[in-house]
Protein backbone atom coordinates (compact mmCIF):
# COMPACT_ATOMS: atom_id res chain seq x y z
CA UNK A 1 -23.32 -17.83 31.94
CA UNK A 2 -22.27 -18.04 28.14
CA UNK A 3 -19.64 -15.70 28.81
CA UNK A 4 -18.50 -18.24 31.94
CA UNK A 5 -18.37 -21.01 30.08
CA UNK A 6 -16.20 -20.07 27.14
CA UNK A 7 -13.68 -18.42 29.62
CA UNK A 8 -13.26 -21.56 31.16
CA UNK A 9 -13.23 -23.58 27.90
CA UNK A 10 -10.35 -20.84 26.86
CA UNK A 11 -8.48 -21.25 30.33
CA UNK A 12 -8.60 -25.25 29.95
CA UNK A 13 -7.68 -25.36 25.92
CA UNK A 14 -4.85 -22.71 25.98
CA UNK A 15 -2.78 -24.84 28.48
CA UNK A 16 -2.93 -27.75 26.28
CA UNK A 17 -2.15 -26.05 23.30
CA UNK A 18 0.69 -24.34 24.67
CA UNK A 19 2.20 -28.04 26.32
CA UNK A 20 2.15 -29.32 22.82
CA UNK A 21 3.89 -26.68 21.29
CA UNK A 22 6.26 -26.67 23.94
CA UNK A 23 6.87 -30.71 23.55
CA UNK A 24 7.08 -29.85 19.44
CA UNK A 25 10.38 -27.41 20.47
CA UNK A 26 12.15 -29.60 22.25
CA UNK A 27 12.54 -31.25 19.12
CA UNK A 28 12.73 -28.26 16.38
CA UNK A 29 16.28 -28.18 16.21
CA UNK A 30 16.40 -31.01 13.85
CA UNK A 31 13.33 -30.02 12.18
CA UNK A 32 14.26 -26.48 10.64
CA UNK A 33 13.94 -25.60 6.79
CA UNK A 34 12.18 -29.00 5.64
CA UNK A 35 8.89 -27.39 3.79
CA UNK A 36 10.09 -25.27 0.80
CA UNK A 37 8.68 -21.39 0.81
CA UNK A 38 9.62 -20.32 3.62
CA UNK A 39 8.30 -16.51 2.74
CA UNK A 40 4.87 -17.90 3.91
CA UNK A 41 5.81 -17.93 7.29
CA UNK A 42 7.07 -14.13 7.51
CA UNK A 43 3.88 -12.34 9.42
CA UNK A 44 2.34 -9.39 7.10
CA UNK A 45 0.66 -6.22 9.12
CA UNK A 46 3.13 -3.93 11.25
CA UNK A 47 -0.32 -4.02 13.50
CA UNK A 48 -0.08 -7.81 14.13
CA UNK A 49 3.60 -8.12 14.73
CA UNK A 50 3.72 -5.33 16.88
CA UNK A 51 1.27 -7.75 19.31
CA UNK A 52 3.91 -10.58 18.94
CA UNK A 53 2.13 -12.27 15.98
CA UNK A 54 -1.32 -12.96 18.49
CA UNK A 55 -3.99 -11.56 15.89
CA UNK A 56 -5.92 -14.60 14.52
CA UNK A 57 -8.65 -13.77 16.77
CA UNK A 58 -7.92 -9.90 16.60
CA UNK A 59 -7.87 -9.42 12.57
CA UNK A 60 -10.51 -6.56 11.53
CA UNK A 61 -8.81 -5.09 8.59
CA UNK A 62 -7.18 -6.03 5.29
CA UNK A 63 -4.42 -7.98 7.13
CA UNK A 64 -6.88 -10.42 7.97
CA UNK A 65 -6.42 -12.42 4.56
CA UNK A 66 -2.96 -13.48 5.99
CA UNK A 67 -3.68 -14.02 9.67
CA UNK A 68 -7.27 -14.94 9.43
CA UNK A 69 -9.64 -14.82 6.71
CA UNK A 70 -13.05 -15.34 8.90
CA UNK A 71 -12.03 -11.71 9.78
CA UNK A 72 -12.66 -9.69 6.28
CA UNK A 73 -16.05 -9.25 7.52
CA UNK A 74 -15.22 -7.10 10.02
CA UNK A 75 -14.00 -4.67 7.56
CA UNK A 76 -17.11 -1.96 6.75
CA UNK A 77 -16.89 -0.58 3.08
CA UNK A 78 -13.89 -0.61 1.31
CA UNK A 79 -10.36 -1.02 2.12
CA UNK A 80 -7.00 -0.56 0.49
CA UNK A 81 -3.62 -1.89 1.91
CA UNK A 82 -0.03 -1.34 1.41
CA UNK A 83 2.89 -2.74 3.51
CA UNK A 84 6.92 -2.89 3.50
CA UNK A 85 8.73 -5.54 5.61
CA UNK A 86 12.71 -4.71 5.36
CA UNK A 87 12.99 -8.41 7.43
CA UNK A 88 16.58 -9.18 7.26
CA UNK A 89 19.45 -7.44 5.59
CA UNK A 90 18.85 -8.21 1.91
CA UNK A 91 15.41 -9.58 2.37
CA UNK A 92 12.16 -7.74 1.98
CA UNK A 93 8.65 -8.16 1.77
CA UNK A 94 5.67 -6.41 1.11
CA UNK A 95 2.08 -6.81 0.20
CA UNK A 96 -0.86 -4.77 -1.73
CA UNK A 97 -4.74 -5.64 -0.45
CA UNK A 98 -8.03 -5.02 -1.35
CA UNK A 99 -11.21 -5.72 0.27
CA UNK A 100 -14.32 -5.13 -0.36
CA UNK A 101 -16.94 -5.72 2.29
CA UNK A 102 -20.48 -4.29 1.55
CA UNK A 103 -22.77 -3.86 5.10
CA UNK A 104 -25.42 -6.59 5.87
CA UNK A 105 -27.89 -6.29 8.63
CA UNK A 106 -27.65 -4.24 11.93
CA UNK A 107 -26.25 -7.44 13.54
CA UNK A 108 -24.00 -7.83 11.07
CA UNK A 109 -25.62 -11.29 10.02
CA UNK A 110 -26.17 -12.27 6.45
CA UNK A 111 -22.72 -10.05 5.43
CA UNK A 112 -20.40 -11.24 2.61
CA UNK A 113 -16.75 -9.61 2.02
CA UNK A 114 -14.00 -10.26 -0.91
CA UNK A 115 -10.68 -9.32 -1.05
CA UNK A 116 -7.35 -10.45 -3.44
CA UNK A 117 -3.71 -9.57 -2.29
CA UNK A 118 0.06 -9.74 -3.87
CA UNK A 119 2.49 -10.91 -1.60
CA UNK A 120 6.10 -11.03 -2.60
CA UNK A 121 9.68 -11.13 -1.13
CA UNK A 122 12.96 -10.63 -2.78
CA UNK A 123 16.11 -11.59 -2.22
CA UNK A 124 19.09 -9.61 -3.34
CA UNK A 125 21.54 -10.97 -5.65
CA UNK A 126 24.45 -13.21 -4.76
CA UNK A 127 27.26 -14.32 -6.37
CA UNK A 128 27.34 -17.39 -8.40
CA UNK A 129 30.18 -20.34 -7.15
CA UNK A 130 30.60 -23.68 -8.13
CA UNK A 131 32.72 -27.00 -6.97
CA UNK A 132 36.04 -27.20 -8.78
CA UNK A 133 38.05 -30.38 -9.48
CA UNK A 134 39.70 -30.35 -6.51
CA UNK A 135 36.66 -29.87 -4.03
CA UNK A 136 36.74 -25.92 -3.57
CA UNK A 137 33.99 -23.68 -4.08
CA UNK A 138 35.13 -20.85 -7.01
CA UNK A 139 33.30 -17.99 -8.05
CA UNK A 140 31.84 -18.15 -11.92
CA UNK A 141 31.81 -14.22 -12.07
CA UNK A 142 27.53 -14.58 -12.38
CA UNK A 143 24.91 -13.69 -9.56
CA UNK A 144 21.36 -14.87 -8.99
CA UNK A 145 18.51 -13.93 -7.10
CA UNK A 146 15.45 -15.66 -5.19
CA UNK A 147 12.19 -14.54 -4.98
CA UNK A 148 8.66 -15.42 -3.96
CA UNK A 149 5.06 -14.13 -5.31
CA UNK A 150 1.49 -15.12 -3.87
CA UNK A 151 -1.68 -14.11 -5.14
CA UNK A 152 -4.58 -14.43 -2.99
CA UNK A 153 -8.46 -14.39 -3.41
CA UNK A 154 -10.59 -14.36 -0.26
CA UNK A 155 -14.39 -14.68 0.75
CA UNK A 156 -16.36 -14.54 4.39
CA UNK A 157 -19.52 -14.42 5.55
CA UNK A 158 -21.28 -13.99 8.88
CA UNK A 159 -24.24 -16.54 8.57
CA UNK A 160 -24.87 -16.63 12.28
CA UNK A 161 -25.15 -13.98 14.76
CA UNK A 162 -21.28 -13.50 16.05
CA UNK A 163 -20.09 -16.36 14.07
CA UNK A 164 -17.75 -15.78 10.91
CA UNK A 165 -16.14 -18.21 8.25
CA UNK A 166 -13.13 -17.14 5.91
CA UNK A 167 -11.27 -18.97 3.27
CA UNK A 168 -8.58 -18.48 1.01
CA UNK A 169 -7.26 -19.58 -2.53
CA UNK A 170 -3.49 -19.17 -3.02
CA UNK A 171 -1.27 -19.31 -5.84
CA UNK A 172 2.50 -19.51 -5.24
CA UNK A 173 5.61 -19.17 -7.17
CA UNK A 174 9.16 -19.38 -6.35
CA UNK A 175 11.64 -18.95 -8.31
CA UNK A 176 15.42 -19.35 -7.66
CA UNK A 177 17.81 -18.69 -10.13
CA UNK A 178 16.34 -19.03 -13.30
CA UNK A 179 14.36 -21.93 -11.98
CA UNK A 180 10.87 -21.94 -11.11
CA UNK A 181 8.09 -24.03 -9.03
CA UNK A 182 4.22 -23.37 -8.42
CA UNK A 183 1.69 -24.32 -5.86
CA UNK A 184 -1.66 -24.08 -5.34
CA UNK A 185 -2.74 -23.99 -1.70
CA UNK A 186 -6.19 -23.22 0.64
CA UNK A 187 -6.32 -21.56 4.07
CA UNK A 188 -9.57 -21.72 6.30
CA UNK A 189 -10.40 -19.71 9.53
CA UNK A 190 -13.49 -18.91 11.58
CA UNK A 191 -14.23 -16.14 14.15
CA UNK A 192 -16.18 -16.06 16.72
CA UNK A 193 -17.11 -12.82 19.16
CA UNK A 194 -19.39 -12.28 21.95
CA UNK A 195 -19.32 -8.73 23.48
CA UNK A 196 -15.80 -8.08 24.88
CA UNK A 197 -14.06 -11.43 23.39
CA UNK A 198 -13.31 -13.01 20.68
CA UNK A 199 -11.64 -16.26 19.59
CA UNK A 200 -10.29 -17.03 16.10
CA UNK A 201 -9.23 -20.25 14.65
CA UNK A 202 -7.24 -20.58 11.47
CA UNK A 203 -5.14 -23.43 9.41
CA UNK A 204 -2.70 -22.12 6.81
CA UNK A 205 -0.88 -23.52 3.21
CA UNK A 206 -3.03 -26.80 2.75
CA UNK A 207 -2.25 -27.34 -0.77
CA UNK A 208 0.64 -29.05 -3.26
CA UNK A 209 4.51 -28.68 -2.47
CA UNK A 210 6.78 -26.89 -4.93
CA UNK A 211 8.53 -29.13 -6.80
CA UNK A 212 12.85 -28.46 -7.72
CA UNK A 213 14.70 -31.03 -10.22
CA UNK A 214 13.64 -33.60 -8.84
CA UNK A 215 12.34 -33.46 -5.55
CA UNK A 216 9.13 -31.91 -3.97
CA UNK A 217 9.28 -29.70 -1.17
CA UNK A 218 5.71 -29.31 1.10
CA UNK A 219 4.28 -26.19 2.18
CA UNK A 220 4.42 -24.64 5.61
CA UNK A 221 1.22 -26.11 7.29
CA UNK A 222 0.50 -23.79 10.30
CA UNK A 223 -2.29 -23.88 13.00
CA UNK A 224 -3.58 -20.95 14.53
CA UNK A 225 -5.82 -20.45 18.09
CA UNK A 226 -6.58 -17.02 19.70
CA UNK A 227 -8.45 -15.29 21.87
CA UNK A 228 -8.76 -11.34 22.55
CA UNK A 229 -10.59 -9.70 25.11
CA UNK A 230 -11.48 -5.61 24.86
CA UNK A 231 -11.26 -3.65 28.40
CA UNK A 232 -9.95 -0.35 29.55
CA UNK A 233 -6.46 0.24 31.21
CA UNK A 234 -6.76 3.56 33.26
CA UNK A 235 -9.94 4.91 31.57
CA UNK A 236 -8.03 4.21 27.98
CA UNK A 237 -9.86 1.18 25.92
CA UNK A 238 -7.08 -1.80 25.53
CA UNK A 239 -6.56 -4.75 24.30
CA UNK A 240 -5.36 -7.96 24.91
CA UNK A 241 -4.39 -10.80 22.79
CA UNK A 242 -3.09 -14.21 23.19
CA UNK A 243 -2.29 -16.98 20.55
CA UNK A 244 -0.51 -20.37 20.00
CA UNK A 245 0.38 -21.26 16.51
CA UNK A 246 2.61 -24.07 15.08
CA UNK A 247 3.95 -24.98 11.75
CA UNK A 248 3.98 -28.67 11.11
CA UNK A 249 7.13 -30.04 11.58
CA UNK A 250 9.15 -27.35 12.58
CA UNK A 251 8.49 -24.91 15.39
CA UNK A 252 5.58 -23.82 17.88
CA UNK A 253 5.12 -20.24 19.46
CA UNK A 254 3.29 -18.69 22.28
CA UNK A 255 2.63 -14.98 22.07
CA UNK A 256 0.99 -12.27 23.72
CA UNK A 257 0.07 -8.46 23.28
CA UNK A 258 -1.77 -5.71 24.44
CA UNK A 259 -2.83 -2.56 22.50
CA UNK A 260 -3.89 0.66 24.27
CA UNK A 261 -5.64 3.46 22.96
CA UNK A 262 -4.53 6.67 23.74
CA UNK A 263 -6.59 9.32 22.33
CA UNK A 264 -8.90 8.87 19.11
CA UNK A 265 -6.04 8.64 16.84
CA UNK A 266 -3.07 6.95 18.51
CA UNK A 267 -2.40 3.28 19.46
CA UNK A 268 0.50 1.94 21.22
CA UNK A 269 1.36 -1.75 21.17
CA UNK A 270 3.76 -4.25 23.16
CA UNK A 271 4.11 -7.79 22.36
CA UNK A 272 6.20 -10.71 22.94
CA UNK A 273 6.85 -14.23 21.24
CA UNK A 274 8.00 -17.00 23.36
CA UNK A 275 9.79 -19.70 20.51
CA UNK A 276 12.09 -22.14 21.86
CA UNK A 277 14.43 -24.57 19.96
CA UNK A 278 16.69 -26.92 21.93
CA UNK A 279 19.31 -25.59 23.62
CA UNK A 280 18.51 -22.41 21.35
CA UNK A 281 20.93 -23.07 19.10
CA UNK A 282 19.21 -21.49 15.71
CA UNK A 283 17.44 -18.41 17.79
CA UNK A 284 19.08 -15.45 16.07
CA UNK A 285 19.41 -13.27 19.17
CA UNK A 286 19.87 -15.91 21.91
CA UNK A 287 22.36 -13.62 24.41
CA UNK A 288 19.38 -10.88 23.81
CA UNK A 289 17.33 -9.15 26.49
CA UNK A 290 15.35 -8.13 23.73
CA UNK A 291 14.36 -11.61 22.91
CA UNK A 292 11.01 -12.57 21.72
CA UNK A 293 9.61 -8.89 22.18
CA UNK A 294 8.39 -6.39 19.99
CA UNK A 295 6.75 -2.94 19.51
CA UNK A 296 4.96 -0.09 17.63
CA UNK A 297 2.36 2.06 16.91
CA UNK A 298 -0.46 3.40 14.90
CA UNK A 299 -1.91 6.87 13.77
CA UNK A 300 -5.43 7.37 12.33
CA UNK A 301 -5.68 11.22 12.16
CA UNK A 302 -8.78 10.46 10.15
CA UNK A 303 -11.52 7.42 10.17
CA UNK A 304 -10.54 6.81 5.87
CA UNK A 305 -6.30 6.76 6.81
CA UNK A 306 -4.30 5.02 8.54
CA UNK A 307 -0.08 4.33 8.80
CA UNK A 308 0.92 1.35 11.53
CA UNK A 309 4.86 1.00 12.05
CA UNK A 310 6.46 -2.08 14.55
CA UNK A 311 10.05 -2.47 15.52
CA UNK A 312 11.03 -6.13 15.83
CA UNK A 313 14.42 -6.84 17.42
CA UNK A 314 16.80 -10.02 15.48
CA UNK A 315 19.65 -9.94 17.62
CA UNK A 316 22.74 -9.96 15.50
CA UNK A 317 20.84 -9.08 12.23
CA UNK A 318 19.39 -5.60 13.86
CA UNK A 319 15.82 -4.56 13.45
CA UNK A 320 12.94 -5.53 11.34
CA UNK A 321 11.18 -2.29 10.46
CA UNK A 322 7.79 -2.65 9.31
CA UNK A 323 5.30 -0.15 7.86
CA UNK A 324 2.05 0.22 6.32
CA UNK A 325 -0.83 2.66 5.02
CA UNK A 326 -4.51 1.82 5.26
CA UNK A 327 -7.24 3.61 3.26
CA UNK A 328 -10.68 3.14 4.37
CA UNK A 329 -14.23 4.21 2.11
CA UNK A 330 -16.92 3.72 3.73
CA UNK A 331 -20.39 4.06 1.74
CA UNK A 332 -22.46 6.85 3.27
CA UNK A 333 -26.23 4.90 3.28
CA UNK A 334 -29.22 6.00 1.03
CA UNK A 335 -31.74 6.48 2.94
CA UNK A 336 -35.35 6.88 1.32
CA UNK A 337 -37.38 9.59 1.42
CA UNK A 338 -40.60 9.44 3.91
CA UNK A 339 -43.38 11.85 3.28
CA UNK A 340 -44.56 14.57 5.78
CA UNK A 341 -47.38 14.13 7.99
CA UNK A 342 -49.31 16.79 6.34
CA UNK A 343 -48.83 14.92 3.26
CA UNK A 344 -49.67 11.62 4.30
CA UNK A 345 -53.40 13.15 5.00
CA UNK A 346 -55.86 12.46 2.33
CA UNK A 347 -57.44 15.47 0.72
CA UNK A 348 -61.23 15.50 0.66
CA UNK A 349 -62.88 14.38 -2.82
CA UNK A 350 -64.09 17.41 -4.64
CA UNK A 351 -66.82 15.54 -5.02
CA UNK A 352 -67.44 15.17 -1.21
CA UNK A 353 -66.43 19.21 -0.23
CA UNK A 354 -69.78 20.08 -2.99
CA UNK A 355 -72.41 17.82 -1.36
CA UNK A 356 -71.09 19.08 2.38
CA UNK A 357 -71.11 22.79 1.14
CA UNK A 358 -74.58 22.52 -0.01
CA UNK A 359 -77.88 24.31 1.75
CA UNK A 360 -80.22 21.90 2.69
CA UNK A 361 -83.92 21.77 0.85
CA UNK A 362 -86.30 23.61 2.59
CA UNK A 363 -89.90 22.80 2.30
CA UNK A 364 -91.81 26.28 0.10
CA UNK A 365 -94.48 26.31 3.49
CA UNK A 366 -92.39 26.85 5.85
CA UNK A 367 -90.28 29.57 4.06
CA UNK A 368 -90.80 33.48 6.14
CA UNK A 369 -93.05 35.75 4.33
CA UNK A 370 -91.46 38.54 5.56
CA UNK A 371 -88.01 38.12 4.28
CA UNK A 372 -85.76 34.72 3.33
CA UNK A 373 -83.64 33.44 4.77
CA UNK A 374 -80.51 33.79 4.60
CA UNK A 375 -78.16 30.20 4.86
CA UNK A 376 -74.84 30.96 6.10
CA UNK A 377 -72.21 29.14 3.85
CA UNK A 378 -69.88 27.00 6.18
CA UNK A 379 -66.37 27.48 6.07
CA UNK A 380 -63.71 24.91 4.38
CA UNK A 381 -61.85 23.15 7.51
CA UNK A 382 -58.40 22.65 6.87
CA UNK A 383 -56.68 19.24 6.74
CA UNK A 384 -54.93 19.05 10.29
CA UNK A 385 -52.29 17.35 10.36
CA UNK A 386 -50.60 14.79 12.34
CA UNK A 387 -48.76 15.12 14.95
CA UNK A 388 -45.60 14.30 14.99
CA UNK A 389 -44.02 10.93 17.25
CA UNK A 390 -40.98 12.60 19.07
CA UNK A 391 -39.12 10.79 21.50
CA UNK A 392 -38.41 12.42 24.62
CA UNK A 393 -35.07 12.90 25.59
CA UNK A 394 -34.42 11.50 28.99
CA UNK A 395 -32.02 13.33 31.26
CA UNK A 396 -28.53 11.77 31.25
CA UNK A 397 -26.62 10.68 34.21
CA UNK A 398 -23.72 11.95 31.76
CA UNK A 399 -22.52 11.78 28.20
CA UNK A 400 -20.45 9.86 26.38
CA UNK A 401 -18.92 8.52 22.96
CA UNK A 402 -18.27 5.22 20.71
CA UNK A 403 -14.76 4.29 20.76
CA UNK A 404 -14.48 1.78 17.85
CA UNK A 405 -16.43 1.42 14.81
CA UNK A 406 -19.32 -1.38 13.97
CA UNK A 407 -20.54 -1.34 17.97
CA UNK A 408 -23.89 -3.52 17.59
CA UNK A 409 -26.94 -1.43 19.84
CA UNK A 410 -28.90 -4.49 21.06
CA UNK A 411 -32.91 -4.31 22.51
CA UNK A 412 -31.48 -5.58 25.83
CA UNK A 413 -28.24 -6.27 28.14
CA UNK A 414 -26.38 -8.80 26.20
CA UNK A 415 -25.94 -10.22 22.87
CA UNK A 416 -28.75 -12.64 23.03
CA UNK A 417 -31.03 -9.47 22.43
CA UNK A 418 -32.37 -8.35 19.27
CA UNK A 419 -29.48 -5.76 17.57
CA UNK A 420 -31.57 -2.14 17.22
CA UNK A 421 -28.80 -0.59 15.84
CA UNK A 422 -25.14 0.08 14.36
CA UNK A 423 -22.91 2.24 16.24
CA UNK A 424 -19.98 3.79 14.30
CA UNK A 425 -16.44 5.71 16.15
CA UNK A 426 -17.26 9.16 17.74
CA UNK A 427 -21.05 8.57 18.11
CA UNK A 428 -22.28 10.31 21.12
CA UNK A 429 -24.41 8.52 23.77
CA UNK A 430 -26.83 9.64 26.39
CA UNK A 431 -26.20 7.27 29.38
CA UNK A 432 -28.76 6.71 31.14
CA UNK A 433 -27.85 3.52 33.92
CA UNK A 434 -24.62 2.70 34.33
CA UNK A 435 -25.51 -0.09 37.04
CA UNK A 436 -24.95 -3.50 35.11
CA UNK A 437 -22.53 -5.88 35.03
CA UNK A 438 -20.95 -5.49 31.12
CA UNK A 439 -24.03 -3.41 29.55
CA UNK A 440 -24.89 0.50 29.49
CA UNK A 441 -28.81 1.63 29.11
CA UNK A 442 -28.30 4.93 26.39
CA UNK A 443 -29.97 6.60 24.09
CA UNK A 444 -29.49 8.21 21.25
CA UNK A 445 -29.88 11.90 20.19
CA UNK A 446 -32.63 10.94 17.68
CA UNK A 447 -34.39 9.35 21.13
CA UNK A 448 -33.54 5.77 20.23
CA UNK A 449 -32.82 3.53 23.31
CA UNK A 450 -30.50 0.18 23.57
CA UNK A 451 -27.82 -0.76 25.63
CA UNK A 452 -24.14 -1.37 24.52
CA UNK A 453 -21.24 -2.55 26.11
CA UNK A 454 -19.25 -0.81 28.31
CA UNK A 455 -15.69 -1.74 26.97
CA UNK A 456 -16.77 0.48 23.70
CA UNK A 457 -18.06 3.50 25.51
CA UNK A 458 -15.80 6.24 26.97
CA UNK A 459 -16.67 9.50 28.86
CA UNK A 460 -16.46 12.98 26.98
C-alpha cells in the first residue's frame, strides 16, 4: 500500500511540476544570463549527465555534493573523486571530492557522512578591446581571462529508517580580469528510498550575489525533484530516472535516463533533456536531431575503481566530453573475538575434584577380617563440551548473487521489517521462495535467513 500511494503521489506531482516549467520557458528568452556565476549551473559527474542531468534522486557517490547532498550517505567508506568537463571550446571544468562516510547500523539509520570539494572553470584568454573616440571597438594589444572557484563542505545523516538529509556550505569566487567578487551560499536536499524507488529533493545557491563595480549580481537559485525506480531490462538490473529542475528566473528542464547493467563491471547510459526557450532562439543546436540527448558509460573492473565518460552533443559547438575516476576504500570490519565452546565451560574447583575423589569413611566393625578392601579410585570425567548451534542449510530452489552494494537483509517481506543484515556486490544467496510480489526468502551461506528484494538479486 505504501508503495501505492507514493506512486500515485509521484504520477500526480510530476505533471505539475513539469506544466510549470513548461509555462517558465515560454518566457526564458528574455530571462537568460541575469544571475552572475553562471559556472554553477554546468552539471559535474560524467555519470549524471550521461542520464540527461535526472540524478537528484539517483546520487550515491561523491557527485552527490553537487546534485544532491542528502545522498553522501549512501557512499560506504571512503571515496575520492576526480572529473574533467572540456564544456565548450575554451571552457573547462573540473572538480576534486572527498567523502568520508563511516557505516552506521545494518539499516543504515543513525549514519553520518562529510565530504569538501574544489570546483573550478576557466576560461581561456581573450584579447583586450576598448571604445575609441569615434565609437569603434580597437584592440589594446592585452588579454584577460575569467575564471570561477567553489569550495564546498558537506554533511548528511540518515536519522530515520530510509530517510536522508544533506546540506552544503559554499564559498564562491569569480574573478574576471583582474577583478574579483565572493559569495557565500547554502544548498539543502533530502532523500528518500523505499525498496526499488527513490525520490530526492534538492534547492541549490541560496546565499549572497557577487557583487562587480557597482552592481550585484544574484546567484543561480535552482530547484530540484526526482524520482528513480531499480528493475531489470532482459534479466540485466536497470535503471530509470526522471527529474524536473528550474533555475529561478531563467529556464526549466525535464529529463529522463535509464542505466543498464551489463555485466558486473560495465554500465551503459542514455538520457535526454527536454529545455525549451521561445521560439528556440538561444538553443545552441536547434536544427539538431541530436537535441537534448546524451550518452556514456562506466567501467568498474574492481569494487575500489571506477572511470565514467558521457558524450553530450552542442550542436554547432561539437561535443562536451566528460570524464572521471572514482576510488573507493572501504573499511574491512573488526570483528571481536568469541571464545570456543570448550572454553566457555567452567573447570571444576580443585577444591571440588579432592572432596569428589575421596573414599568414603568406613565404620572399623564392619571392615573384612579376611582381607581390606580395596576402594576403586574413580576416574576424572572430562569437561564435555558444548555443542555447537549450526544452522542447517536448506536446499535451494537455485542460487544467486547481490548486484549492488549496501542491499539491506530485512526479518520479513518489505521494508517495514526489522533489517538482519547488510548485503554488499557479489554476495551469494541461497533462494529459497521466489513466490512474492517484490521480496525473495534466502539465506545465507553462514545459515542466516531474510528476504531481499528482487530488483538487487540476479541468477548465477
Amino acid at each position: 500500500m505504501r508503495y501505492l500511494i507514493l506512486i500515485v503521489l509521484t504520477g500526480i506531482i510530476f505533471p505539475c511540476l513539469i506544466a510549470d516549467a513548461q509555462e517558465i520557458d515560454n518566457t526564458a528568452a528574455v530571462k537568460r544570463g541575469v544571475t552572475g556565476a553562471a559556472f554553477l549551473k554546468i552539471g559535474s559527474s560524467p555519470r549524471a549527465m550521461a542520464l540527461g542531468g535526472a540524478y537528484c534522486s539517483l546520487a550515491d557517490d561523491a557527485a552527490a555534493i553537487y546534485w544532491n547532498p542528502a545522498g553522501l550517505t549512501q557512499v560506504k567508506g571512503y571515496e575520492i573523486a576526480m572529473m574533467q568537463n572540456n564544456w565548450l571550446p575554451g571552457i573547462e571544468t573540473g572538480f576534486l571530492s572527498y567523502v568520508h562516510s563511516p557505516g552506521g547500523s545494518a539499516s543504515g539509520k543513525g549514519k553520518a557522512s562529510y565530504a569538501c570539494s574544489v570546483n573550478k572553470m576557466g576560461v581561456d584568454k581573450m584579447l583586450e578591446t576598448r571604445i575609441n573616440a569615434n565609437g569603434e571597438y580597437e584592440a589594446t594589444g592585452n588579454t584577460f581571462g575569467a575564471q570561477g572557484t567553489m569550495l564546498i563542505a558537506s554533511y548528511a545523516t540518515s536519522q530515520s529508517k530510509g530517510i536522508s538529509i544533506g546540506s552544503n556550505l559554499k564559498l564562491i569566487q569569480e574573478k574576471i580580469a583582474d577583478k574579483k567578487s565572493f559569495s557565500v551560499a547554502i544548498d539543502s536536499g533530502i532523500l528518500y528510498q523505499m525498496g526499488f524507488l527513490r525520490l530526492g529533493m534538492a534547492v541549490q545557491n541560496l546565499g549572497t550575489g557577487l557583487k562587480f563595480a557597482e552592481k550585484r549580481a544574484k546567484l543561480p537559485i535552482g530547484y530540484r525533484f526526482g524520482a528513480s525506480v531499480t528493475g531489470t531490462i532482459n534479466g540485466k538490473r536497470s535503471i530509470g530516472t526522471i527529474e524536473t529542475a528550474t533555475w529561478v528566473k531563467e529556464a526549466s528542464f525535464v529529463s529522463f535516463g535509464i542505466e543498464s547493467y551489463w555485466n558486473k563491471w560495465l554500465a551503459l547510459r542514455i538520457g535526454y533533456r527536454d529545455e525549451k526557450d521561445a521560439d528556440d532562439k538561444l538553443y545552441l543546436h536547434k536544427k539538431s536531431i541530436l537535441k537534448g540527448f546524451s550518452c556514456g558509460f562506466g567501467l568498474s573492473p574492481s569494487p575500489n575503481y571506477s572511470l565514467d565518460y558521457a558524450l553530450v552533443p552542442q550542436g554547432d559547438f561539437g561535443f562536451t566530453h566528460i570524464a572521471s575516476l572514482q576510488m573507493r576504500f572501504i573499511p574491512t570490519p573488526v570483528q571481536e573475538e568469541v571464545p570456543t565452546a570448550i572454553e566457555k565451560v567452567e573447570e571444576i574447583p580443585e577444591k571440588k575434584k579432592e572432596e569428589k575423589l575421596e573414599k568414603p569413611a568406613v565404620p572399623a566393625a564392619e571392615k573384612p577380617m579376611v582381607r581390606e578392601a580395596v576402594a576403586k579410585k574413580p576416574e576424572p570425567v572430562a569437561p564435555k563440551a558444548a555443542p555447537k548451534e549450526d544452522k542447517k542449510l536448506l536446499e535451494p530452489k537455485y542460487m544467486a548473487v547481490v548486484l549492488s552494494d549496501n542491499i539491506t537483509l530485512w526479518s520479513g517481506p518489505g521494508v517495514t521489517y526489522q533489517a538482519v543484515a547488510t548485503l554488499n556486490k557479489g554476495t551469494k544467496l541461497r533462494v529459497i521462495d521466489d513466490s512474492k510480489r517484490w521480496y525473495y526468502h534466502i539465506q545465507l551461506e553462514d545459515g542466516t535467513m531474510g528476504w531481499v528484494s528482487y530488483v538487487f538479486v540476479g541468477k548465477e
